[in-house]
Protein backbone atom coordinates (compact mmCIF):
# COMPACT_ATOMS: atom_id res chain seq x y z
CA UNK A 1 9.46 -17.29 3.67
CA UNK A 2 7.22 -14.73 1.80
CA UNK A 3 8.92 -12.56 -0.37
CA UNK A 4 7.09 -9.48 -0.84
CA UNK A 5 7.60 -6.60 -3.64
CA UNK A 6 5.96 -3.33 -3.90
CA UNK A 7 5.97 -1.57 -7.39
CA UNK A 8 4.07 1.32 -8.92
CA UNK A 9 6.08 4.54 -6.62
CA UNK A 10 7.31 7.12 -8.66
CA UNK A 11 7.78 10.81 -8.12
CA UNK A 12 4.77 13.21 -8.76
CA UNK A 13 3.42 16.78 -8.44
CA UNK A 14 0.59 17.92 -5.72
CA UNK A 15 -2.25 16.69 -7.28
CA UNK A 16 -1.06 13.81 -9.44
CA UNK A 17 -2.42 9.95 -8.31
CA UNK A 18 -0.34 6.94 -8.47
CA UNK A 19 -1.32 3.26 -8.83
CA UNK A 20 0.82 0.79 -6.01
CA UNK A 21 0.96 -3.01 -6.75
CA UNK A 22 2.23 -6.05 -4.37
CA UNK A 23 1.87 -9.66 -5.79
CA UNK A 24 2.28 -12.80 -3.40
CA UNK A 25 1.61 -16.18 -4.21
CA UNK A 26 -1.99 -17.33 -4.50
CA UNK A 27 -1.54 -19.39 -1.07
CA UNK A 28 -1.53 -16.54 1.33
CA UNK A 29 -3.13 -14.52 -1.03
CA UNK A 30 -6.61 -15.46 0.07
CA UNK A 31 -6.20 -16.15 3.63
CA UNK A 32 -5.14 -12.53 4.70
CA UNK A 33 -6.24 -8.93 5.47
CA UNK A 34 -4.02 -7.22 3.38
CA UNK A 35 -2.41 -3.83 4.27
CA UNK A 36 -0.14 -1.34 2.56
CA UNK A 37 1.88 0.98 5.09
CA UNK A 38 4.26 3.50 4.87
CA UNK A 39 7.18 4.79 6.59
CA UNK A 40 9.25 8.37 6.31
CA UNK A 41 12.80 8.66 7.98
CA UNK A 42 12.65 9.08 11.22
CA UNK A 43 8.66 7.52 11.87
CA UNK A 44 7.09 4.28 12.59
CA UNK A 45 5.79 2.72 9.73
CA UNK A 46 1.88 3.34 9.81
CA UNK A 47 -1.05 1.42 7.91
CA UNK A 48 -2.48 3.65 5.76
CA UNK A 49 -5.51 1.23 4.59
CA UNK A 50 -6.31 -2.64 4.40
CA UNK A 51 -8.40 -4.81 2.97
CA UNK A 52 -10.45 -7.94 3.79
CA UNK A 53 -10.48 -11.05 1.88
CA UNK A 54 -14.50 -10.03 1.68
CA UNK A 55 -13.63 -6.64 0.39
CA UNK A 56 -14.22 -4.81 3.30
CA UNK A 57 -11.63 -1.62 4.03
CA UNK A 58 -9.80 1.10 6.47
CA UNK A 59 -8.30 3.35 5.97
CA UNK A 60 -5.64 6.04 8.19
CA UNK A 61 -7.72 9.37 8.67
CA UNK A 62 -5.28 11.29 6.82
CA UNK A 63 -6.28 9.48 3.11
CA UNK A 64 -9.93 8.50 3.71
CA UNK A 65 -11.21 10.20 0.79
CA UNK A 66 -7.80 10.05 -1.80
CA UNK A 67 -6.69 6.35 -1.81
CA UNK A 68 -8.26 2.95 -2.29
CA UNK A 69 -7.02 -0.32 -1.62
CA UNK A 70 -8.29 -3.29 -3.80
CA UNK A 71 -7.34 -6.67 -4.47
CA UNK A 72 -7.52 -8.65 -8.16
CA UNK A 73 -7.84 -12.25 -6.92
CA UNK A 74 -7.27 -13.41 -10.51
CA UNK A 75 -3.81 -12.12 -10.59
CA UNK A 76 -3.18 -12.09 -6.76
CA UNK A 77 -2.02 -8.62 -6.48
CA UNK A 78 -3.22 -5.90 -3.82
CA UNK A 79 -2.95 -2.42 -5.18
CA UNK A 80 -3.56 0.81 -3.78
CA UNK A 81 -4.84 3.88 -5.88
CA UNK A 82 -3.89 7.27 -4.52
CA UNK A 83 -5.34 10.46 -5.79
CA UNK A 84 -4.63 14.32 -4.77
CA UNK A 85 -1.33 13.19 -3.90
CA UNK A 86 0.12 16.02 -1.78
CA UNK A 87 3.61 16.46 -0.17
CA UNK A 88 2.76 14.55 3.05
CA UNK A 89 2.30 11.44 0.96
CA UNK A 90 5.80 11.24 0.78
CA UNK A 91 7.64 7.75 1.59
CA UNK A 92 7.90 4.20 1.26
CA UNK A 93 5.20 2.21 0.52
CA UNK A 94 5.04 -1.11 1.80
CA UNK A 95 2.54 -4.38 1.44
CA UNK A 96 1.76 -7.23 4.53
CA UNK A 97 -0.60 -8.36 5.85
CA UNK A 98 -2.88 -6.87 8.83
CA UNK A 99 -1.69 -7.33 11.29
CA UNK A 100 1.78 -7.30 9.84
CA UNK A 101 3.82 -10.75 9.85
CA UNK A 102 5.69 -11.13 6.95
CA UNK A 103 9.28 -9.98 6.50
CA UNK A 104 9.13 -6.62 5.09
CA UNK A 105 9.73 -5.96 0.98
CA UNK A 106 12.46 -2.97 -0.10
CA UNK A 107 8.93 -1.47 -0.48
CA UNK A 108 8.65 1.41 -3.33
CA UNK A 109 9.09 5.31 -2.64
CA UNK A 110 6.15 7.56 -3.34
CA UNK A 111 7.61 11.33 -3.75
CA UNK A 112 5.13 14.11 -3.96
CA UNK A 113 6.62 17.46 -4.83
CA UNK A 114 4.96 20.90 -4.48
């Protein structure tokens, strides 16, 4: 069973950037597309990027441009940096892989204020 955990949310103003992290073990680390989604009350959970084990991303249309997913195979983490935050980027985060298939983390809440 993978146990996943999302850190890094936080609340911020239009504008601000936050850093997202999700460690898993070194095993499934490397054998993955990785993907970090998010989901507001109400709404499906949607990728918003993911990442190849070569390196190769997506991204959702609506932060092409303000957030990049990368991966530090050293310390087996998958982060995504988000910049010109704005009040849409408002939810929970969550890491799996793409396609999903791990039970979901609590995931971490990203709150963007005006």
């Amino acid at each position: 069973q993978v146990q996943l955990v999302e850190s890094g949310g936080g609340s911020v103003q239009t504008g601000g950037s936050l850093r997202l992290s999700c460690t898993l073990p070194q095993s499934l680390f490397s054998g993955y597309y990785m993907g970090w989604y998010r989901q507001t009350p109400g709404q499906q959970r949607e990728m918003v990027a993911r990442l190849s084990g070569g390196g190769i991303a997506a991204y959702a249309d609506s932060v092409k441009g303000r957030f990049t997913i990368s991966r530090d195979n050293a310390q087996n983490t998958v982060y995504l940096h988000m910049n010109s935050l704005n009040p849409e980027d408002t939810a929970v985060y969550y890491c799996n892989r793409w396609p999903p298939g791990w039970d979901w983390g609590q995931g971490t809440l990203v709150t963007v204020s005006s």
